[in-house]
Protein backbone atom coordinates (compact mmCIF):
# COMPACT_ATOMS: atom_id res chain seq x y z
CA UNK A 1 41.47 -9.56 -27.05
CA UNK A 2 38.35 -10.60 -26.21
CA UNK A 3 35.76 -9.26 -22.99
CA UNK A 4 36.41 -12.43 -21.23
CA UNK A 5 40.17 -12.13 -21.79
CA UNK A 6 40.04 -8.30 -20.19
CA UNK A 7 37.95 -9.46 -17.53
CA UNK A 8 40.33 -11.93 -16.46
CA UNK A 9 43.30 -9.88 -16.94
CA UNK A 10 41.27 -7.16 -14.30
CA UNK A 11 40.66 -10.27 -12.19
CA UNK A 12 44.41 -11.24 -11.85
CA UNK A 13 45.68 -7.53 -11.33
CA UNK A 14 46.53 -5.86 -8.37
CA UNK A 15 44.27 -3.39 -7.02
CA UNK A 16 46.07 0.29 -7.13
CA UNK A 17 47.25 1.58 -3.57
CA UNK A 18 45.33 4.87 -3.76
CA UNK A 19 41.80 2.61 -3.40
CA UNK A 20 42.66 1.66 -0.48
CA UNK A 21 41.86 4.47 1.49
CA UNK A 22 39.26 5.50 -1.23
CA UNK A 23 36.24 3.33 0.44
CA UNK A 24 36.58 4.71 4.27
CA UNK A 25 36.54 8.54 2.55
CA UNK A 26 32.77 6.99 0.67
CA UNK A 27 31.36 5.45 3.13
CA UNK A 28 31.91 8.88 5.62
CA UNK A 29 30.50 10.69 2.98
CA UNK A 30 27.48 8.48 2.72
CA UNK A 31 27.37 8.49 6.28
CA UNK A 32 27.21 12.39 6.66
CA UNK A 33 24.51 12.60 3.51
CA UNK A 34 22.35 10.47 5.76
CA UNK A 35 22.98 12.62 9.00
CA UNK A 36 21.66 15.96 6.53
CA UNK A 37 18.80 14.01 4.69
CA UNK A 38 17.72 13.61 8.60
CA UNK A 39 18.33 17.75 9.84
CA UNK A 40 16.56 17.98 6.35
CA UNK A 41 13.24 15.56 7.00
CA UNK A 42 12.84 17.16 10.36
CA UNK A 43 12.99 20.59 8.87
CA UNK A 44 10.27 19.50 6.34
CA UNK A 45 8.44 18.84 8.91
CA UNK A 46 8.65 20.91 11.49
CA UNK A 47 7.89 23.68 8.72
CA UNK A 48 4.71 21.78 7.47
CA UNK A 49 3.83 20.96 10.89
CA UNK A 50 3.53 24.61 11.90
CA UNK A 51 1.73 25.85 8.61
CA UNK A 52 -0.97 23.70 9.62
CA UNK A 53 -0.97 24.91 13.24
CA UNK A 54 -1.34 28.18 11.82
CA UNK A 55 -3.92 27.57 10.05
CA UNK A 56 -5.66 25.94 12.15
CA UNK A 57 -5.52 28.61 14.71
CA UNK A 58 -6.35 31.45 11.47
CA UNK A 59 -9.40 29.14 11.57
CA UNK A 60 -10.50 28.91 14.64
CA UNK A 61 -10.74 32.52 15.10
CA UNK A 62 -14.37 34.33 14.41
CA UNK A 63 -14.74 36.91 11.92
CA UNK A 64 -17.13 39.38 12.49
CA UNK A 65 -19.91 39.14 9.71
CA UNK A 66 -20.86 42.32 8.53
CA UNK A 67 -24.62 42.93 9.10
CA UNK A 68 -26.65 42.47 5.29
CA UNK A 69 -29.39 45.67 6.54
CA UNK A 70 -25.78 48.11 6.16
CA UNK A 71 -24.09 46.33 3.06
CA UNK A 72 -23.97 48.45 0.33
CA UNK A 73 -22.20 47.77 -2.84
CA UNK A 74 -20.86 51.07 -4.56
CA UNK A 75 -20.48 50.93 -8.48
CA UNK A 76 -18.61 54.16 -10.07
CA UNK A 77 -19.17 52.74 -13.87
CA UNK A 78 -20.51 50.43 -15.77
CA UNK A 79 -19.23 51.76 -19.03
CA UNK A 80 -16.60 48.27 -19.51
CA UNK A 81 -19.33 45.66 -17.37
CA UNK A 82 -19.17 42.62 -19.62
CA UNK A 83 -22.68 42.64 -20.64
CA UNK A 84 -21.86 46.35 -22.29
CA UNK A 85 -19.25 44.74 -24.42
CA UNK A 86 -20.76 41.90 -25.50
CA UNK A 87 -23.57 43.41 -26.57
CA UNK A 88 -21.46 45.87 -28.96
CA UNK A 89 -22.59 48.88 -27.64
């Protein structure tokens, strides 16, 4: 039996009672993935939406500069500073 002969024999057949309510269950289910891919977009967005409101507002706020006359910069060791090592003392 050839393709052409199965095909045809498919063709002539009648279709199994259990389809028939098959295609109303698939196209709910397709219609209910679309209704979540929505709830999901707008979450994406709402959550992106308010990361950059935040920070934009963390940028917009002034941070005090501390003043160069008091800095100080406190080092305990510099027994392991990379130029120590590399030069192989």
């Amino acid at each position: 039996m050839t393709i052409d002969d199965r095909l045809r024999a498919l063709a002539e057949s009648t279709v199994h009672p259990g389809l028939e309510c098959i295609e109303s269950g698939v196209f709910a289910r397709i219609d209910a993935d679309t209704h979540t891919g929505r709830q999901a977009r707008l979450g994406l967005v709402t959550i992106i939406g308010s990361a950059t409101l935040a920070g934009v507002a963390s940028a917009a706020v002034p941070v005090p500069v501390p003043d160069r006359e008091h800095a100080t910069v406190e080092m305990v060791s510099t027994r392991l500073a990379p130029s120590t090592l590399l030069g192989g003392r």
